[in-house]
Protein backbone atom coordinates (compact mmCIF):
# COMPACT_ATOMS: atom_id res chain seq x y z
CA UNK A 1 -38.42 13.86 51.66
CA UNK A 2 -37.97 14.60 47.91
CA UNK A 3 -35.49 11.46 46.22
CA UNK A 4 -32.31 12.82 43.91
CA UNK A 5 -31.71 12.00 40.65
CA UNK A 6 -28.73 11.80 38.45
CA UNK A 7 -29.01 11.95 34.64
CA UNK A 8 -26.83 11.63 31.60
CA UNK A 9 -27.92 14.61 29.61
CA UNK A 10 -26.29 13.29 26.36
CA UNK A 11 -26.60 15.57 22.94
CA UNK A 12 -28.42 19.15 23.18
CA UNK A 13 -30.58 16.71 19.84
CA UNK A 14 -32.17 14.71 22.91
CA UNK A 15 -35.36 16.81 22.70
CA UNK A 16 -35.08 16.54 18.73
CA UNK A 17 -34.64 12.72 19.06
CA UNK A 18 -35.66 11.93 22.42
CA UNK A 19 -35.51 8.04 21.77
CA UNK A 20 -35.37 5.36 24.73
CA UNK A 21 -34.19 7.86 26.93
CA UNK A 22 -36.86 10.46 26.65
CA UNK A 23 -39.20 8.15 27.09
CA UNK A 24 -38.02 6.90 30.44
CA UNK A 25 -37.48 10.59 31.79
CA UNK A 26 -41.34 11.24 30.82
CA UNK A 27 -42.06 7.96 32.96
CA UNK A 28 -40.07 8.90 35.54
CA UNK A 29 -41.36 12.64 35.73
CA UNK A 30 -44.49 11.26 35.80
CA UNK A 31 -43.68 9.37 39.25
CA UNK A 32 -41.94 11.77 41.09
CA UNK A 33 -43.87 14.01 43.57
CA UNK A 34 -44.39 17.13 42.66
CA UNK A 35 -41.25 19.25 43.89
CA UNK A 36 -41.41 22.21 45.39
CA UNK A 37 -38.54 23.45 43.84
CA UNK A 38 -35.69 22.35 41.14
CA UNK A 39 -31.91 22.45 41.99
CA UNK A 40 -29.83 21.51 38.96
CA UNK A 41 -26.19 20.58 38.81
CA UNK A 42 -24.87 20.78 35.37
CA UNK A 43 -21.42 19.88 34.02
CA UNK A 44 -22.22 23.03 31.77
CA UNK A 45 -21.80 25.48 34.30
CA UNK A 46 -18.16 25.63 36.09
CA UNK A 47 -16.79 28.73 38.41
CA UNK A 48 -14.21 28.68 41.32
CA UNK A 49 -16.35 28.40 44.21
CA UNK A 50 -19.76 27.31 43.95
CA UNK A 51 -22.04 29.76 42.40
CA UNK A 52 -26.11 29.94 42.43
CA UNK A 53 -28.48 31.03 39.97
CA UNK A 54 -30.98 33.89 41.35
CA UNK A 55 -32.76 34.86 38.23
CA UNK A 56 -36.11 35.44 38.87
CA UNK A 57 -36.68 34.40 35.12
CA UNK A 58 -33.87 32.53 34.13
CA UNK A 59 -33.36 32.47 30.54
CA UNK A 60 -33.09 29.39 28.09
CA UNK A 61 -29.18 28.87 27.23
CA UNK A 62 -28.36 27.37 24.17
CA UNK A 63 -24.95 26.90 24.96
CA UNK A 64 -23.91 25.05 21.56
CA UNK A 65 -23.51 25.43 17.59
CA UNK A 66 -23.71 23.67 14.67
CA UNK A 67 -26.96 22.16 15.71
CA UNK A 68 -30.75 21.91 13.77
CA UNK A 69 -32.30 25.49 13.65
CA UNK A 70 -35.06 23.99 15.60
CA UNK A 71 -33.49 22.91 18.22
CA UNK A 72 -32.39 27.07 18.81
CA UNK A 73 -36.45 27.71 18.88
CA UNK A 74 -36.54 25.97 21.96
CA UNK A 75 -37.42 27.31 24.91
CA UNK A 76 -37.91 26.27 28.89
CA UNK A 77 -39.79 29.03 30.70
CA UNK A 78 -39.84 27.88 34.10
CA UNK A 79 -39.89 30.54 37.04
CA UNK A 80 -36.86 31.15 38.96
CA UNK A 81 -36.58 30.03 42.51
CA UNK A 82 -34.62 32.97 44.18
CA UNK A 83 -36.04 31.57 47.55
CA UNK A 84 -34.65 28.51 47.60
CA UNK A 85 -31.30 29.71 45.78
CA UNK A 86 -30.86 31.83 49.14
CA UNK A 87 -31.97 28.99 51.54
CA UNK A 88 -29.37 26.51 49.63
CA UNK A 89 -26.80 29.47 49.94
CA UNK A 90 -27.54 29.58 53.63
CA UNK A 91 -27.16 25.76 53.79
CA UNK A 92 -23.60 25.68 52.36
CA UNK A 93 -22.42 28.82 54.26
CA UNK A 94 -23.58 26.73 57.57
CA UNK A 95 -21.54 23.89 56.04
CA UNK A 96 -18.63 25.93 55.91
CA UNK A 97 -18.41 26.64 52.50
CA UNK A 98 -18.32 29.40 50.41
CA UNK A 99 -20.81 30.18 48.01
CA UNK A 100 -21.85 33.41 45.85
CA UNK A 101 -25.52 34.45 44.27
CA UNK A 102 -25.95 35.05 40.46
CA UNK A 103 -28.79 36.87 39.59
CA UNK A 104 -28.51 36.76 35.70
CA UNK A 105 -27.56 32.74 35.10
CA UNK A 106 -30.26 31.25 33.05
CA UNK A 107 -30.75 27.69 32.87
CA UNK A 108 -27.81 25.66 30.50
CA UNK A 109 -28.63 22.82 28.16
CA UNK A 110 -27.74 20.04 30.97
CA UNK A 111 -30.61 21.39 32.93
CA UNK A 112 -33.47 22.17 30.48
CA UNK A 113 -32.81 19.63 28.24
CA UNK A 114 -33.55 16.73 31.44
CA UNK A 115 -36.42 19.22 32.52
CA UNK A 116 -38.22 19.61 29.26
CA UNK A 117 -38.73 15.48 29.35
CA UNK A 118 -39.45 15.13 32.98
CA UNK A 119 -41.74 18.25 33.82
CA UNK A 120 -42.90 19.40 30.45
CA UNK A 121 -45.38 21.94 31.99
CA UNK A 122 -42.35 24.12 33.11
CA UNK A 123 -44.19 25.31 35.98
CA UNK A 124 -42.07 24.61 38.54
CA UNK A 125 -39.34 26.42 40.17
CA UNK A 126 -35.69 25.69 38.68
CA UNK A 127 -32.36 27.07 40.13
CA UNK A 128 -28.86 25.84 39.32
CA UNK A 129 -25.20 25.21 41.16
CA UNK A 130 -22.09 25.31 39.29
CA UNK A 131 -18.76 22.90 39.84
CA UNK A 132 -16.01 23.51 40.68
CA UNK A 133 -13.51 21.33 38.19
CA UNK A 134 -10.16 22.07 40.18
CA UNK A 135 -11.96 20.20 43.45
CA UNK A 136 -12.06 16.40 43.78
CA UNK A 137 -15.04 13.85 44.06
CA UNK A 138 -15.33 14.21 47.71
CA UNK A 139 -15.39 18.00 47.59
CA UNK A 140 -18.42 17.65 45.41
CA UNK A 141 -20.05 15.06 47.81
CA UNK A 142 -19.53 17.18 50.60
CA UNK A 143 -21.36 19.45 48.44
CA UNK A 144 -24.09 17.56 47.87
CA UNK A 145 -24.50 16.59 52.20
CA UNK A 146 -24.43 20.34 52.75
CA UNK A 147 -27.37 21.07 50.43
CA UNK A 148 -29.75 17.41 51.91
CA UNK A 149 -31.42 19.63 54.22
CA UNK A 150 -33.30 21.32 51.01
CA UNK A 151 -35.01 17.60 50.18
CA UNK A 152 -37.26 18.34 53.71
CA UNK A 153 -38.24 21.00 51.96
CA UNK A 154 -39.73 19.64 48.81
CA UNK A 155 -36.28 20.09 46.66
CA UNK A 156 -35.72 18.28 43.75
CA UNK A 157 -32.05 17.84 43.87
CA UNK A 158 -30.58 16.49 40.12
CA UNK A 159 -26.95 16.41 38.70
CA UNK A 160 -26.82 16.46 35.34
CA UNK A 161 -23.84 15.14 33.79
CA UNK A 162 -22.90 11.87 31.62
CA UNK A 163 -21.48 8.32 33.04
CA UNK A 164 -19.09 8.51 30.21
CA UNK A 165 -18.00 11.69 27.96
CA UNK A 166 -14.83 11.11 25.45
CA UNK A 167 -16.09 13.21 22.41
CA UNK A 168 -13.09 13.40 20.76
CA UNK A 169 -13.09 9.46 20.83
CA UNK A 170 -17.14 9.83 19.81
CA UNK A 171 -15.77 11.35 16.40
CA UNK A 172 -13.20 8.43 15.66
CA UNK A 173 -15.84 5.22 16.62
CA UNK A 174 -17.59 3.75 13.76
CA UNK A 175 -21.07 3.72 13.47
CA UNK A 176 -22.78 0.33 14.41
CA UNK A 177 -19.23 -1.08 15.87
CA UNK A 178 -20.23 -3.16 19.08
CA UNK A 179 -19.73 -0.97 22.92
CA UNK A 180 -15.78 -1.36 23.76
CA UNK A 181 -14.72 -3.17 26.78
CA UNK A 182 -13.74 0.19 28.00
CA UNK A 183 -16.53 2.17 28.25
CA UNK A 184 -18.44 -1.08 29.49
CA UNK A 185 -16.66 -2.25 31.85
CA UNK A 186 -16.25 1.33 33.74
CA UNK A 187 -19.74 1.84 33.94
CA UNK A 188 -20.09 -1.49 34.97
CA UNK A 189 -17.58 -0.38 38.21
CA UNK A 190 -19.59 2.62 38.77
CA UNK A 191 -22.88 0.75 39.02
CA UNK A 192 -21.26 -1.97 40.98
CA UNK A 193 -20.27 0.72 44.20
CA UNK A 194 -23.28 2.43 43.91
CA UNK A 195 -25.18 -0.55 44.67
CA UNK A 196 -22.81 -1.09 47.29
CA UNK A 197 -22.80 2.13 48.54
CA UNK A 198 -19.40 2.51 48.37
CA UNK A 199 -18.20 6.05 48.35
CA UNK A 200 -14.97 5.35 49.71
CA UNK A 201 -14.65 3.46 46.13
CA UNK A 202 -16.48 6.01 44.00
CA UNK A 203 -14.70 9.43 45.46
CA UNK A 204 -11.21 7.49 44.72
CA UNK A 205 -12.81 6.18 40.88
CA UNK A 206 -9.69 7.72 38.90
CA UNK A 207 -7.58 5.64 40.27
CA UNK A 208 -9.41 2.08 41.09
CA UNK A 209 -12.30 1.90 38.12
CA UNK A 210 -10.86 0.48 34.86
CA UNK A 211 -10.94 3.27 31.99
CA UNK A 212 -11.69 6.14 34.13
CA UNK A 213 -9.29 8.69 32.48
CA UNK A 214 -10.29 7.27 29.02
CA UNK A 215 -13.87 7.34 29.55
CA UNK A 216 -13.13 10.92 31.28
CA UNK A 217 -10.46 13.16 29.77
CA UNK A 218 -11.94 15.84 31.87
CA UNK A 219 -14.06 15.24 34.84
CA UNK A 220 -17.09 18.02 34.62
CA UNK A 221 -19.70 15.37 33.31
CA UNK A 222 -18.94 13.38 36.08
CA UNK A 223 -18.82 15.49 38.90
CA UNK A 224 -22.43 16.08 38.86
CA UNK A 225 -23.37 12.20 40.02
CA UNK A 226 -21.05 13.17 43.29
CA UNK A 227 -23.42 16.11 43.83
CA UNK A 228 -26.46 13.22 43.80
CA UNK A 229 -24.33 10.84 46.16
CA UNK A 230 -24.35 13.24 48.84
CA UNK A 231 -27.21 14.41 48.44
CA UNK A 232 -28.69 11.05 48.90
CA UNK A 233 -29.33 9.43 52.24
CA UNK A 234 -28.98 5.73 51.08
CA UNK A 235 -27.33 5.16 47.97
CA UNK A 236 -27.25 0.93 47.95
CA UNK A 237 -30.89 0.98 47.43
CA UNK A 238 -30.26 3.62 43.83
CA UNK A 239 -32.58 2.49 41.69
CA UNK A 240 -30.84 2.47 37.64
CA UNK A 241 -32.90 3.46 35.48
CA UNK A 242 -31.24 3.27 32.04
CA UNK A 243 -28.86 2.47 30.14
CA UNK A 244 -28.71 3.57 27.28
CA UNK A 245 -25.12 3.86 24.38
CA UNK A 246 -25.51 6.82 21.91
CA UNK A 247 -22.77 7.79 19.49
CA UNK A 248 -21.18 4.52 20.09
CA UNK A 249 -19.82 5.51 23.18
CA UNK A 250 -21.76 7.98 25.14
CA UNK A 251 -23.78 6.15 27.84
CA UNK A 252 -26.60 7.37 29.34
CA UNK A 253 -27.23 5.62 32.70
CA UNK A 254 -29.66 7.62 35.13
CA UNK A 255 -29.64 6.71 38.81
CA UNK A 256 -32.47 7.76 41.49
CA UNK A 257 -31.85 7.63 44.71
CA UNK A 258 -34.36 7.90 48.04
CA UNK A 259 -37.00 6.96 46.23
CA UNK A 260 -40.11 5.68 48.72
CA UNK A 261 -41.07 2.95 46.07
């Protein structure tokens, strides 16, 4: 059964300036088993009820401005997976929830930007689900149990989000100025009930982890990692693969769960 992963996608720039972080997607890439298939959650694509990419050829999105010209010039020409995009249809419509097919969604910046670091070759299959921002934690874990099935299969199931996203508070932290207590010590809850496997804890986070509103204004970078949880089998053996703090405040923890070593 293929593991899940959950990554902190951090700045479109990562391929630009792929740092500490690149380097331990390329590792990690590197360990995986091949997939069969790619299902990406990103925070960058939201719709009402979940929504999944058909494109036969999905295109490269680069869903920002203001960036390096180069960064535009990039591309990520992995096949489609229309196959699996109806079999993970199927698997939510058995779960008893809705879901629609979306033949022209290409593939956002929280998907190829993870993808161009841990598959490089971009010859693998790649589909992506969308959130759904008005629904809580658990309706994205419940989510993410629906669509386990697909792992048996040779899925690779990854949500793509960040462990903390305040940009507005990004643009008034000075540069080299020590981690704050409260961006530390919420990812230090988060990491604690993962390891515990605690989802009780992590669905009801806004409420019980110090900092959650102020580390998440909004909740779309976060939502992916509930995608993962479900997804997973056995989350208190996750295995944490980074942490990284860009910007000052950005942190880039990665989590992989159900792996066999």
């Amino acid at each position: 059964m293929m593991p899940v992963i959950f990554v902190s996608h951090g700045a479109p720039t990562l391929p630009l300036e792929p740092g500490e972080t690149g380097v331990a997607w390329q590792k990690l890439g590197a360990q995986l088993p091949r997939p069969t298939a790619i299902l990406v959650i990103s925070a960058h694509w939201e719709t009402h009820i979940p929504a999944i990419s058909r494109a036969a050829e999905p295109e490269t999105i680069h869903d920002f401005s203001g960036f390096p010209q180069a960064l535009y010039q990039l591309r990520y020409p992995a096949p489609g997976a229309p196959d699996m995009a109806q079999a993970a249809a199927i698997a939510l419509q058995q779960a008893g929830i809705p879901v629609q097919l979306d033949d022209t969604r290409g593939l956002d910046h929280g998907a190829w930007v993870p993808l161009s670091f841990l598959f490089p070759q971009a010859d693998i299959p790649v589909a992506q689900l969308s959130l759904q921002p008005a629904q809580n934690p658990a309706w994205h874990i419940a989510l993410g149990r629906a669509l386990r099935p697909l792992r048996e299969q040779g899925v690779l199931i990854i949500g793509s989000g960040s462990i903390t996203h305040n940009l507005a508070a990004t643009f008034r932290h000075p540069r080299g100025e020590p981690v704050p207590i409260w961006v530390s010590a919420f990812c230090d809850w988060m990491a604690q009930q993962i390891k515990a496997g605690d989802l009780d804890a992590l669905s009801a986070y806004r409420t019980l982890a110090p900092y959650a509103a102020q580390n998440h204004p909004t909740e779309e970078h976060l939502l992916p990692l509930f995608v993962a949880l479900g997804a997973a089998t056995h989350i208190d053996n996750a295995r944490h693969l980074n942490r990284v703090v860009t910007f000052g405040l950005l942190v880039m923890d990665a989590w992989l769960f159900d792996a066999e070593n």
